[in-house]
Protein backbone atom coordinates (compact mmCIF):
# COMPACT_ATOMS: atom_id res chain seq x y z
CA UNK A 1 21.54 -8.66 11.47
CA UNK A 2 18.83 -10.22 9.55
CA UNK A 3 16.50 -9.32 12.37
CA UNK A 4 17.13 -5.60 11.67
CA UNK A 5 16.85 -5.58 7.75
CA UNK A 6 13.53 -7.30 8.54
CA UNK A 7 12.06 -4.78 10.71
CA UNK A 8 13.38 -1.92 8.39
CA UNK A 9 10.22 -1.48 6.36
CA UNK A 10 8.20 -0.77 9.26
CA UNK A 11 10.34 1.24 11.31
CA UNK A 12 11.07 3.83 8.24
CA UNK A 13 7.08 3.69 7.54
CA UNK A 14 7.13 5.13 11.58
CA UNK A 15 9.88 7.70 10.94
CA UNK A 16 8.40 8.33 7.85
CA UNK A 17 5.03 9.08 9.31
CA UNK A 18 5.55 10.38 12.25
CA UNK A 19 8.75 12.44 11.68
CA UNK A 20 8.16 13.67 8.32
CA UNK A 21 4.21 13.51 8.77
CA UNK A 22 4.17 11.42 4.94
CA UNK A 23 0.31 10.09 4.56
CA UNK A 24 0.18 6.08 5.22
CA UNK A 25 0.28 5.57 1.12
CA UNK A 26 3.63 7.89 0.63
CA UNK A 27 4.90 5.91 3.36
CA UNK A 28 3.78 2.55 2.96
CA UNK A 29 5.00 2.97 -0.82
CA UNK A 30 8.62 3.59 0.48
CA UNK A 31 8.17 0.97 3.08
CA UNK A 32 6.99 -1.05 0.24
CA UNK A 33 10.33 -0.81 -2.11
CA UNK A 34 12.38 -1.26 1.22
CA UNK A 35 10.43 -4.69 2.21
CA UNK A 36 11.22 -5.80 -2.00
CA UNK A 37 14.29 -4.51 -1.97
CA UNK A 38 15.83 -6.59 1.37
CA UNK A 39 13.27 -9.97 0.63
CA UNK A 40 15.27 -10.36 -2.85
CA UNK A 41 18.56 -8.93 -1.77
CA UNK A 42 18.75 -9.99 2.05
CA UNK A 43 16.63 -13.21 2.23
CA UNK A 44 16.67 -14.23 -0.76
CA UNK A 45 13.39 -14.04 -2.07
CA UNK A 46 12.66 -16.43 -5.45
CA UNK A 47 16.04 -17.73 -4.79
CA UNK A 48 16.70 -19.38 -1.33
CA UNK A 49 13.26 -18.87 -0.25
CA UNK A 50 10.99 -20.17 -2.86
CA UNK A 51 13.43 -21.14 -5.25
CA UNK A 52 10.91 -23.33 -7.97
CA UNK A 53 9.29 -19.62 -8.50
CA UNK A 54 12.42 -17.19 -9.12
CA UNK A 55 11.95 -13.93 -8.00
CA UNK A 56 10.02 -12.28 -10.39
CA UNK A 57 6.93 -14.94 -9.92
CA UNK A 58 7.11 -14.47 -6.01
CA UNK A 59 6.72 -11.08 -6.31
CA UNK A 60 4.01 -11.18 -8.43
CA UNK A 61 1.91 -13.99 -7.02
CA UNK A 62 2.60 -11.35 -3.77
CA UNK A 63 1.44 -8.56 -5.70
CA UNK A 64 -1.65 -10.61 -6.62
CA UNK A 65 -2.65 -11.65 -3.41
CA UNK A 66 -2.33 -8.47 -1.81
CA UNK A 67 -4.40 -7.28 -4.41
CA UNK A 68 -7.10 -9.43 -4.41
CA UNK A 69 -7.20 -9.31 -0.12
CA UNK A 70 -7.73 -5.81 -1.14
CA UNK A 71 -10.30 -6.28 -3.45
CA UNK A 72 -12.40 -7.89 -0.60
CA UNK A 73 -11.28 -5.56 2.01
CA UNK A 74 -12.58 -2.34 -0.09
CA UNK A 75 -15.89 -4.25 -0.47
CA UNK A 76 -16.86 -3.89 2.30
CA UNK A 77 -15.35 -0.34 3.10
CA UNK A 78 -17.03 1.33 -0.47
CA UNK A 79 -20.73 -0.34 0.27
CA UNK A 80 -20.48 1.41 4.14
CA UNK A 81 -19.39 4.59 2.91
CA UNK A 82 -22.12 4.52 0.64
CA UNK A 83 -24.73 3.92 3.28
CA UNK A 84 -23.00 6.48 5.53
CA UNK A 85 -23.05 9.60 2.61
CA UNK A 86 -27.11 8.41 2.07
CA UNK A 87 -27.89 9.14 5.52
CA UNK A 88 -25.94 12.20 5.59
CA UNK A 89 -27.75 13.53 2.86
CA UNK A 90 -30.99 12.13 4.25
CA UNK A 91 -30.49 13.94 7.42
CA UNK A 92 -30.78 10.59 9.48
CA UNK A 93 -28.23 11.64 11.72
CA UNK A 94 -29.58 14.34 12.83
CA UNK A 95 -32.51 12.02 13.45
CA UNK A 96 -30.33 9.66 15.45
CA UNK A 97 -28.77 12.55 17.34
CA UNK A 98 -31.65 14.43 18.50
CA UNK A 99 -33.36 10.91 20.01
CA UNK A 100 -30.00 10.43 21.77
CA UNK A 101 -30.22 14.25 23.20
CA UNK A 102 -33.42 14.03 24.97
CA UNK A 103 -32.84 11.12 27.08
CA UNK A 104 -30.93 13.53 29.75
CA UNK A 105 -29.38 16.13 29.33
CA UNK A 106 -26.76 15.73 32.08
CA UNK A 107 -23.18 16.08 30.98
CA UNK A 108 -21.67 12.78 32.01
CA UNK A 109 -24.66 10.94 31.25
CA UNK A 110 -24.67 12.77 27.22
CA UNK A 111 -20.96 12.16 27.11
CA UNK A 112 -22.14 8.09 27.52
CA UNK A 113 -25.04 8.36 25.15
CA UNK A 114 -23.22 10.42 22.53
CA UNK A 115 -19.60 9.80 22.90
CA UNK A 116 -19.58 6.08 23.66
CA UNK A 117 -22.98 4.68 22.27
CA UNK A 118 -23.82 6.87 19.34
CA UNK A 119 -19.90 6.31 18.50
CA UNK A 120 -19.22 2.96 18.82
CA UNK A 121 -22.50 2.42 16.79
CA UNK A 122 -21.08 4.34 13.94
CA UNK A 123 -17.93 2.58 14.15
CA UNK A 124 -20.01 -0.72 13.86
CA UNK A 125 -21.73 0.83 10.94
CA UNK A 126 -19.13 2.74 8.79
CA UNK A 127 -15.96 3.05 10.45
CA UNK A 128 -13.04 4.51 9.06
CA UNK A 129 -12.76 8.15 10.84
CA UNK A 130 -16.76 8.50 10.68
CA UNK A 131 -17.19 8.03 14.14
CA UNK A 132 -15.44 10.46 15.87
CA UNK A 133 -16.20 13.45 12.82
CA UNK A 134 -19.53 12.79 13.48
CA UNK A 135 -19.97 12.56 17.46
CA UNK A 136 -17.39 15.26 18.09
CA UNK A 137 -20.08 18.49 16.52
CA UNK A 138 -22.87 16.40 18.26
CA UNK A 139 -20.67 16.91 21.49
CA UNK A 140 -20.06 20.68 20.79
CA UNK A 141 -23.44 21.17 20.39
CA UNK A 142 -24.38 19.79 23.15
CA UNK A 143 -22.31 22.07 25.39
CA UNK A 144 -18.62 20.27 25.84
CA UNK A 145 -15.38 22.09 24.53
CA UNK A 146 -14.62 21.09 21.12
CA UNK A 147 -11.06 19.75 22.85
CA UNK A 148 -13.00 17.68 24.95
CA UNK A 149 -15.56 16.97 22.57
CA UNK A 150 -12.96 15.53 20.16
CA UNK A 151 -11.17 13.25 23.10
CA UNK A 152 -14.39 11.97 24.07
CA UNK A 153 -15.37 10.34 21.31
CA UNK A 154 -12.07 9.27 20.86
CA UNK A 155 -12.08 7.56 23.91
CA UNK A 156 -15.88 6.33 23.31
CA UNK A 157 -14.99 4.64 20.22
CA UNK A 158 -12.16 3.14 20.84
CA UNK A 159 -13.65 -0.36 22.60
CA UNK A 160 -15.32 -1.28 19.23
CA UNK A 161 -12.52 -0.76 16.56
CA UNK A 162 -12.23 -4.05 16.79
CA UNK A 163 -15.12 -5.30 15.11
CA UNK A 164 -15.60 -1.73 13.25
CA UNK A 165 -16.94 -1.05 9.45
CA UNK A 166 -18.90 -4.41 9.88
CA UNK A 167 -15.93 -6.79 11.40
CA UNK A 168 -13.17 -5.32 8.54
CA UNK A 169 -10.30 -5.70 11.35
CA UNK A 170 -11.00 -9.41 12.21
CA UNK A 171 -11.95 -10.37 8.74
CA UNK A 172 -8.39 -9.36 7.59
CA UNK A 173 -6.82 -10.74 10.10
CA UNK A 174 -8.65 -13.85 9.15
CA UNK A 175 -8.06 -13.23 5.40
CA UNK A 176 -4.03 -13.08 5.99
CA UNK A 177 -3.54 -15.82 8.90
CA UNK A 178 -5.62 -18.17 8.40
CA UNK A 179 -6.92 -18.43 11.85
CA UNK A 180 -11.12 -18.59 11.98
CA UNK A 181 -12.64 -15.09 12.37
CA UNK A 182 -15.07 -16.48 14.88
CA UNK A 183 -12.67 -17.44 17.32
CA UNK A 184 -10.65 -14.28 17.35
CA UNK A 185 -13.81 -12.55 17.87
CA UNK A 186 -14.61 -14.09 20.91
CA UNK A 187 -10.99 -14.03 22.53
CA UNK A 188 -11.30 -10.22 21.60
CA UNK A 189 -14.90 -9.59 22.74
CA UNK A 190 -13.69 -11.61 25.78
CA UNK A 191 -10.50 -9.07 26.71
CA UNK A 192 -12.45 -5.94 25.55
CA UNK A 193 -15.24 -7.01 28.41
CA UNK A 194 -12.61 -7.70 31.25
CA UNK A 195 -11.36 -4.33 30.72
CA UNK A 196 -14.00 -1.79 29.24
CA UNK A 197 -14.76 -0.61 32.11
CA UNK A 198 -11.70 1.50 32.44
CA UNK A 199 -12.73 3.34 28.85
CA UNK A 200 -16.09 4.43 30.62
CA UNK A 201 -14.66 5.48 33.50
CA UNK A 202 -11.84 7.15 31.56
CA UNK A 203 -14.61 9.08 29.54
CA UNK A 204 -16.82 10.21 32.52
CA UNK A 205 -13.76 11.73 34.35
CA UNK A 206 -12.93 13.44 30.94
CA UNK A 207 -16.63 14.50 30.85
CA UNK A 208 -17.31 15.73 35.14
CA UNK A 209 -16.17 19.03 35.82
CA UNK A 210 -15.22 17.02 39.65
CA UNK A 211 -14.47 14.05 40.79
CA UNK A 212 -16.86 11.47 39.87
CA UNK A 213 -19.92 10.92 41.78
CA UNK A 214 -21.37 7.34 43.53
CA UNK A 215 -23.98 7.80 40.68
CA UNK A 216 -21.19 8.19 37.58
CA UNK A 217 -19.89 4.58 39.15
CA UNK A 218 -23.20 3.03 38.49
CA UNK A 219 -23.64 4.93 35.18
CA UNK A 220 -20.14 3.35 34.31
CA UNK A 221 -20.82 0.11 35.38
CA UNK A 222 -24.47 0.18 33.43
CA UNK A 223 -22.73 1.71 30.08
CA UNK A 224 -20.21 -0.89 29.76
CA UNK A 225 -22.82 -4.11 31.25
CA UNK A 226 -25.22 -3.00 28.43
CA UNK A 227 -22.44 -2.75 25.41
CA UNK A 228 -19.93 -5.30 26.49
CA UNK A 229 -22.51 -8.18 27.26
CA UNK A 230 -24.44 -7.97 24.12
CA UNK A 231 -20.93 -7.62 22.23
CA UNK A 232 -19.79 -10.89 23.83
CA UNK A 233 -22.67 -12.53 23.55
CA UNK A 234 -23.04 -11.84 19.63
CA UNK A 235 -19.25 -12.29 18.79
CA UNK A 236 -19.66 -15.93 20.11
CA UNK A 237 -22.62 -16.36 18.25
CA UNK A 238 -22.35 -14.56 14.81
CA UNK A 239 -18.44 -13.99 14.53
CA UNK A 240 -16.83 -10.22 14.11
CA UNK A 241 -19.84 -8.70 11.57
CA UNK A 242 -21.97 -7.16 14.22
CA UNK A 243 -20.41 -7.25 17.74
CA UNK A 244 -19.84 -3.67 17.91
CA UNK A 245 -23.19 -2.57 15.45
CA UNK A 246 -25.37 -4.76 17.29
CA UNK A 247 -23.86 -4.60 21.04
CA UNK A 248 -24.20 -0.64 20.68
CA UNK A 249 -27.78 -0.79 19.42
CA UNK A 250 -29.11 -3.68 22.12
CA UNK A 251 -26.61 -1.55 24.63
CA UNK A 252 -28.26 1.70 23.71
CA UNK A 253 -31.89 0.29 23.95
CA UNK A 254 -31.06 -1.41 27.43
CA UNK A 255 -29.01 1.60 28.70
CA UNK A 256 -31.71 4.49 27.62
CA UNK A 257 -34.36 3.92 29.76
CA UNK A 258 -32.86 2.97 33.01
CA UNK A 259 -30.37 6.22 32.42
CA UNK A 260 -33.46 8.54 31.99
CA UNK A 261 -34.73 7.35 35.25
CA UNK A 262 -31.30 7.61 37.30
CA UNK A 263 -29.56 10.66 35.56
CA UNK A 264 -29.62 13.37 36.93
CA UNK A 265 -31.45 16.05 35.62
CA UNK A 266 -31.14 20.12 34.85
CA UNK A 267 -33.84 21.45 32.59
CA UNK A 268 -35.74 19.39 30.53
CA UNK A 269 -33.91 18.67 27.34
CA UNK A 270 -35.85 19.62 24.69
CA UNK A 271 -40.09 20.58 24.50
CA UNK A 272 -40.82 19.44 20.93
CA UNK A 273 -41.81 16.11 19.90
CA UNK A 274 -39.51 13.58 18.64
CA UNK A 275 -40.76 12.73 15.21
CA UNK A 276 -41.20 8.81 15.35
CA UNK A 277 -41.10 7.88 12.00
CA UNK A 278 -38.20 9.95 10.99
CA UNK A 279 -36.17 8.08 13.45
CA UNK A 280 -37.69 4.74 12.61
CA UNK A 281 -36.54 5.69 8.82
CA UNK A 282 -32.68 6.74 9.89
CA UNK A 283 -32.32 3.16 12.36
CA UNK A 284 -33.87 1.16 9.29
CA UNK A 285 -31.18 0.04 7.24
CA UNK A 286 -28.54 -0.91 10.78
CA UNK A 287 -31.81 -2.82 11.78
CA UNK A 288 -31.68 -4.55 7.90
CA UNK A 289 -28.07 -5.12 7.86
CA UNK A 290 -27.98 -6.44 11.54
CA UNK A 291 -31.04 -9.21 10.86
CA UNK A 292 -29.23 -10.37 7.55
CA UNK A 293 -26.02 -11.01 9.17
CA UNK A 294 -27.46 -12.90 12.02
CA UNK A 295 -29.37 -14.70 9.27
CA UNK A 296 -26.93 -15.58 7.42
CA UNK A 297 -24.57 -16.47 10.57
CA UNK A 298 -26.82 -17.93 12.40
CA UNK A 299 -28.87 -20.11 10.37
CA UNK A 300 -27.16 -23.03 8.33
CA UNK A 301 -28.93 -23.93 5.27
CA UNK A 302 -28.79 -20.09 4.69
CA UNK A 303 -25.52 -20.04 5.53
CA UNK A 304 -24.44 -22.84 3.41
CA UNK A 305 -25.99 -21.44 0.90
CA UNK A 306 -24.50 -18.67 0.15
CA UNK A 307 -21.15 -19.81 1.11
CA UNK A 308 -21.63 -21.93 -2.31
CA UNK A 309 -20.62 -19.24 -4.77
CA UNK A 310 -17.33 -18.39 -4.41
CA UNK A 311 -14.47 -17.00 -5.84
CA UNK A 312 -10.81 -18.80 -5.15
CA UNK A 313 -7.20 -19.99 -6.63
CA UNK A 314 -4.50 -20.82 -5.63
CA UNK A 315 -1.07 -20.42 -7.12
CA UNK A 316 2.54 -22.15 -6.81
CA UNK A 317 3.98 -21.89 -3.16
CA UNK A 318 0.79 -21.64 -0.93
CA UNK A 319 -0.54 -18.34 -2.51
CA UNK A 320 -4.26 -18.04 -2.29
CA UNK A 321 -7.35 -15.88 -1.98
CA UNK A 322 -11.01 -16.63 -1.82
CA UNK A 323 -14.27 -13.92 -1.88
CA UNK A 324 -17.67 -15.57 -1.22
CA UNK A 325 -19.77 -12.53 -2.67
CA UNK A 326 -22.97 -13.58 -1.46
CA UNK A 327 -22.03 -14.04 2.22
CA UNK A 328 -19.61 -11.33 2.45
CA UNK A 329 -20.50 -8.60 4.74
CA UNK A 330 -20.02 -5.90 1.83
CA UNK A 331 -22.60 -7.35 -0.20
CA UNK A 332 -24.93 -7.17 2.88
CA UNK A 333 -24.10 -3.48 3.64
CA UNK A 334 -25.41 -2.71 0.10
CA UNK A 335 -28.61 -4.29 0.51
CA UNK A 336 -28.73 -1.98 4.16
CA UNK A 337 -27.35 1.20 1.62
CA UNK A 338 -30.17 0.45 -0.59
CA UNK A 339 -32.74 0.24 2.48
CA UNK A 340 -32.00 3.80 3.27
CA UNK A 341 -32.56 5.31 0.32
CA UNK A 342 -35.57 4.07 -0.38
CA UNK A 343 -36.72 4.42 3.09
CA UNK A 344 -36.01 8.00 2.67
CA UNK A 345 -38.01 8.33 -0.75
CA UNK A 346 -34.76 8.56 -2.56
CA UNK A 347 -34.08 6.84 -6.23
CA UNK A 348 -31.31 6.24 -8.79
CA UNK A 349 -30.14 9.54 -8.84
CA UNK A 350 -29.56 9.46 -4.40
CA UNK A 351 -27.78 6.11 -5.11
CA UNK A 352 -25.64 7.20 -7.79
CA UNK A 353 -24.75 10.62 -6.03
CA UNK A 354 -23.71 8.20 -2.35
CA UNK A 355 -21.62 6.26 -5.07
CA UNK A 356 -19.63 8.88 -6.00
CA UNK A 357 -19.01 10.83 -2.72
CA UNK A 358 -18.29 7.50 -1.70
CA UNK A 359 -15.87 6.32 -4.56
CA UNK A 360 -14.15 10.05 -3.49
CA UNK A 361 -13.32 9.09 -0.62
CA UNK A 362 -12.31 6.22 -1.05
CA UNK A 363 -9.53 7.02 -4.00
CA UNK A 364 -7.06 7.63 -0.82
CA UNK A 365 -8.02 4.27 0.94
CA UNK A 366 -6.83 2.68 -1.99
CA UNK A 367 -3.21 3.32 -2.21
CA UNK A 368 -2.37 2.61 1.35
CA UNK A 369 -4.08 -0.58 1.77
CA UNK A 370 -2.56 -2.05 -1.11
CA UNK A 371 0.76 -0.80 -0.24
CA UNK A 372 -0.11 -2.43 3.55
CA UNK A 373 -0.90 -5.28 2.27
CA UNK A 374 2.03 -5.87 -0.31
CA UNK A 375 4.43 -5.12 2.59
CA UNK A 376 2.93 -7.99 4.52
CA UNK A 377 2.25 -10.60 2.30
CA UNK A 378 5.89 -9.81 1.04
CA UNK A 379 7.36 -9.95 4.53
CA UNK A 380 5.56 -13.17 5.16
CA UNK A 381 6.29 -15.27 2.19
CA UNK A 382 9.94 -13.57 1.83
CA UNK A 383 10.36 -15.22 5.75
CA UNK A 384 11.10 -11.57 7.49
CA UNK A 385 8.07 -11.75 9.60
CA UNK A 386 9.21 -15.24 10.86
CA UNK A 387 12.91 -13.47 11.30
CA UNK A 388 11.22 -11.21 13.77
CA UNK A 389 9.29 -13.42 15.47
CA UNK A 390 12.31 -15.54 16.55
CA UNK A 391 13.56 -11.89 17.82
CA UNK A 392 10.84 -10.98 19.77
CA UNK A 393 10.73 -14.61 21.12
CA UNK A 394 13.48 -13.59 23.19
CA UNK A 395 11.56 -11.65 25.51
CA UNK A 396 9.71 -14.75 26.43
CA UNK A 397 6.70 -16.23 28.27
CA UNK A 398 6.31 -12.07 29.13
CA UNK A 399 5.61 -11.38 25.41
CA UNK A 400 1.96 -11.23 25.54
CA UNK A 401 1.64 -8.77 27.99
CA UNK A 402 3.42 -6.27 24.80
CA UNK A 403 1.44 -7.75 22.33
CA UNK A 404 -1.37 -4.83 22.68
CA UNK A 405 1.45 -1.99 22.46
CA UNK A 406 2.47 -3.54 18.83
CA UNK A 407 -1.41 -3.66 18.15
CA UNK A 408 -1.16 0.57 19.51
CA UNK A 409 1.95 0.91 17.50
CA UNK A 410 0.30 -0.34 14.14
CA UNK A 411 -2.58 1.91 14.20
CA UNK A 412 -0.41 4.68 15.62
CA UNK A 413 1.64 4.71 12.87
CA UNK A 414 -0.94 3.56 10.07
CA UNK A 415 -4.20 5.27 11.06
CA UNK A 416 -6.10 2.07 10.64
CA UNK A 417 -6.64 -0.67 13.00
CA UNK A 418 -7.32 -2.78 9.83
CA UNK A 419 -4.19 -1.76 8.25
CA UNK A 420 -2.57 -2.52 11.74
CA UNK A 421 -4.04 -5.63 11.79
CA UNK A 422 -2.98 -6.49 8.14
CA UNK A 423 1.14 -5.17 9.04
CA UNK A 424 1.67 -7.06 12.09
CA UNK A 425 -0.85 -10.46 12.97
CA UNK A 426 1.66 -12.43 10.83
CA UNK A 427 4.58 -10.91 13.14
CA UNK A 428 1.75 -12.01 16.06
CA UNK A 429 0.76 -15.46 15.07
CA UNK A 430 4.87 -16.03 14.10
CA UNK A 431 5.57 -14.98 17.45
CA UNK A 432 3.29 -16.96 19.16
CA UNK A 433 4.27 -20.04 17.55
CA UNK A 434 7.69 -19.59 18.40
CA UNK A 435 7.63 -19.44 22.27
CA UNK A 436 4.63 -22.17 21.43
CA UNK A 437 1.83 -19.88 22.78
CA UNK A 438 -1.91 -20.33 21.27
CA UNK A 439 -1.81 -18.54 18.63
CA UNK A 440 -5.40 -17.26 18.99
CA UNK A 441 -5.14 -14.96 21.84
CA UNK A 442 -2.12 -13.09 20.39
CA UNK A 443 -3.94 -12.33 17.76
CA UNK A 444 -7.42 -11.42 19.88
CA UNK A 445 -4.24 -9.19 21.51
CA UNK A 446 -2.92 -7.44 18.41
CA UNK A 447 -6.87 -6.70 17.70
CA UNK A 448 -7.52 -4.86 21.16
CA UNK A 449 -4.18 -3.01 20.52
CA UNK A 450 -4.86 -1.89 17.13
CA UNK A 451 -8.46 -1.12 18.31
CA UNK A 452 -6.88 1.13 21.27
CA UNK A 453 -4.57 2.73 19.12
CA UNK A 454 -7.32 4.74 17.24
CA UNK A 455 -6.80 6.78 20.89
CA UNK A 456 -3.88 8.34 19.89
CA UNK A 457 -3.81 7.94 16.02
CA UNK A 458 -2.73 10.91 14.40
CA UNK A 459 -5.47 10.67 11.27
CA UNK A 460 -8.05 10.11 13.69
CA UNK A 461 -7.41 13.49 16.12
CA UNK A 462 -6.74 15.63 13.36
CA UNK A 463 -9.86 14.65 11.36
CA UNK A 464 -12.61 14.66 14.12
CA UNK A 465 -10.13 18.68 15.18
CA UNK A 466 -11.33 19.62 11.69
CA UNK A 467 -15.04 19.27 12.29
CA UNK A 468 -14.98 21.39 15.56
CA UNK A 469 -12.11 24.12 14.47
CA UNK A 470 -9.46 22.37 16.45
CA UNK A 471 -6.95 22.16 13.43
CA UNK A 472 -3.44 22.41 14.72
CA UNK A 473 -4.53 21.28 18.45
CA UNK A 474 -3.49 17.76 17.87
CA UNK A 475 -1.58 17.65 20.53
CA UNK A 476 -3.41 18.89 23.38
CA UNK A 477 -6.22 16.47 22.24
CA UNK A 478 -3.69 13.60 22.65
CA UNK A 479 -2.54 14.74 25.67
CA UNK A 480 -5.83 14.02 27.03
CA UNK A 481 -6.29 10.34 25.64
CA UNK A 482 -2.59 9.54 26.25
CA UNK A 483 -3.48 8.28 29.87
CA UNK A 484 -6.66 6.08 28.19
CA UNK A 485 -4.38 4.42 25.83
CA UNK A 486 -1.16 3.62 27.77
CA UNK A 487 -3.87 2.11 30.91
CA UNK A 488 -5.80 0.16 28.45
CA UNK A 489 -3.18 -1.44 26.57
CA UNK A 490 -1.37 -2.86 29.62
CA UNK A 491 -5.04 -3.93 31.15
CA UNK A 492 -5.23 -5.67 27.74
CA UNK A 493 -1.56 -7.03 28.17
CA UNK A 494 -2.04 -8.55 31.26
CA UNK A 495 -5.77 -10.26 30.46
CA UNK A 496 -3.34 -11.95 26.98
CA UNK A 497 -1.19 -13.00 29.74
CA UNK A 498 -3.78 -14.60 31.59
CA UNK A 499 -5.42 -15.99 28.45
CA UNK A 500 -2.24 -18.17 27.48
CA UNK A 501 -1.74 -19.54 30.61
């Protein structure tokens, strides 16, 4: 009985969301009332659990961290929409595009360059629906239906949710388990490598008017070699900031050449001359904000340093935050935001008018990651999470292989891996520690998941529809990435299962 009151907030945020269509902060605010509600009238919350604080101090020291998590969340998300609104304005983009274009102009090979590079290196970069509204015109443009267009990038992207808007997902993962960032990184790099090739070869079918071709297989093989290596590689070696910014740009740069040799090729794809140092001005600040985070991962003293100045408490009954603003990846996305503007000429008057498009869109972020985050820290410290986790320990040693579908779930149902991520890696890590698994690869498996998810997520389809006049075709679009999602989430159940054992 207590298992069901416990898993009532999230399932009425689903029906909520996905019968009603609420938005994620008119349902996580009912979800939120419901979680209050049954932690002070069904568990006891202040009382039996927590019973030195009474129950108006647990909720508030709740409140307050979920707040402050926030806080340090929407750093980093306000500083990359910032950088992405400058270079919109700048016309860097267009830039970036056009470079990508002339490589080939093959379908299958664009589809790679354009749906899978160009968006997993805005994902790295900015995140947060930016990818796929940006790569889905490119697409259209570039001769693919707009339905296809849209469930290409979707596909494309998916792979580097994980470490997306400069690491956000893993960081609040971190920020709410406790678990090192680093080493979920590199258990999710890890499964995302085993089993990215089935994304590429999802997207080239998408892409081929036939059957693929002995040369798409190679083309596959190449795509995911070039972004998956570097992604590993830098996700053991600088944590979750820059696997997907950095293994996109090294993949891109490895994966360019050798595809304009191999593709094949119709008419040439463009006669005029790509202007140099407009592109060296739009790839500036990425190539700023990727050397300062390997600085400051990689080298100690510097590391150490800024690590120094920090921000922390800690309150009655293991409630606790800490921001380190000089190390934090937000701070380091504003120097980058700063880069670009003055690479592009721009002044005060460029910054402040990225600030405020930015601060726009971020006024809806706002209310549903709060609301995400008060659910969870709620549900943890109230003891629901750890009610379900003794539930779904009943499926036993087989649990892992689900864990990705939960990850799906979350973002299905959220529109956010990070907000995924922030709803369910306590219900992970419980879980794991129940039927005394590591606790590390469940979580690396609730990060693929929610990373996956952004396949099929609602917010996702209908905002990259909108940019190419597919509004109210959500569900053809799906249709199409439905077969992606379901194949990678059980590839990425089975490598958990393997990664346990």
């Amino acid at each position: 009985m207590q298992a069901l009151a416990a898993g009532a907030p999230l399932a009425a945020i689903l029906a909520l969301m996905l019968g009603w269509h609420w938005s994620a902060a008119k349902a996580g605010s009912v979800g939120l009332a419901l979680a209050l509600a049954i932690a002070l009238l069904v568990f006891g919350f202040g009382e039996a659990v927590l019973p030195d604080l009474g129950p108006a101090r647990a909720v508030g020291f709740s409140v307050a961290e979920a707040a402050f998590t926030a806080a340090t969340i929407l750093w980093i998300v306000f500083p990359a929409l910032c950088l992405y609104e400058a270079q919109e304005r700048a016309g860097a983009f267009g830039a970036i595009r056009g470079a990508l274009a002339r490589i080939s102009d093959d379908p299958r090979t664009l589809a790679l360059l354009v749906g899978y590079f160009f968006a997993l290196f805005m994902e790295g970069a900015a995140g947060f629906g930016t990818p796929v509204a940006l790569a889905a015109p490119l697409l259209v443009s570039l001769g693919f239906s707009p339905l296809k267009a849209v469930a290409l990038a979707l596909i494309g992207h998916a792979a580097g949710v994980s470490f997306g808007a400069v690491g956000t997902p893993i960081i609040a993962q971190a920020e709410i388990t406790g678990v090192d960032a680093g080493a979920i990184a590199v258990r999710t790099a890890a499964m995302h490598a085993v089993a990215g090739i089935v994304l590429v070869l999802f997207l080239l079918r998408l892409a081929a008017d036939g059957p693929l071709r002995r040369i798409d297989w190679g083309l596959a093989l190449l795509a995911a070699a070039c972004f998956f290596g570097p992604s590993l590689a830098l996700a053991a070696l600088a944590g979750p900031e820059v696997p997907t910014l950095g293994g996109a740009l090294v993949g891109l740069l490895l994966f360019a050449p050798i595809a304009r040799r191999i593709a094949p090729r119709g008419s040439a794809p463009g006669a005029e001359a790509m202007d140099l140092r407009a592109l060296a001005r739009a790839v500036l600040p990425y190539g700023v904000l990727l050397a300062l985070i390997l600085a400051t991962r990689l080298l100690p003293p510097v590391q150490e340093g800024l690590r120094a100045i920090a921000l922390a408490w800690t309150l009655e009954g293991g409630f606790s935050g800490r921001f380190e603003p000089l190390y934090h990846p937000g701070t380091l996305l504003m120097v980058g935001f700063l880069v670009g503007v003055a690479a592009h000429g721009g002044g005060l008057r460029d910054v402040l008018a990225a600030m405020g498009a930015a601060a726009r869109r971020l006024v809806p972020v706002v209310a549903a990651l709060f609301a995400m985050l008060a659910i969870s820290r709620i549900m943890v410290h109230a003891g629901m999470i750890g009610t379900l986790a003794q539930a779904a320990a009943g499926i036993g040693p087989l649990w892992p292989v689900a864990a990705p579908a939960v990850g799906v779930l979350g973002t299905f149902v959220t529109g956010s891996a990070t907000a995924s991520n922030i709803l369910l890696s306590e219900f992970q890590a419980a879980t794991a520690r129940a039927l005394a698994l590591d606790v590390t690869p469940m979580l690396a498996a609730q990060s693929f998941g929610a990373a996956v998810g952004n396949i099929v997520c609602p917010h996702n389809i209908i905002a990259g529809g909108a940019t190419v006049g597919l509004a109210g075709r959500e569900g053809p679009v799906m249709r199409l990435t439905a077969s992606a999602c379901l194949a990678y989430a059980l590839a990425g159940g089975l490598i958990a299962l393997a990664f346990v054992r």
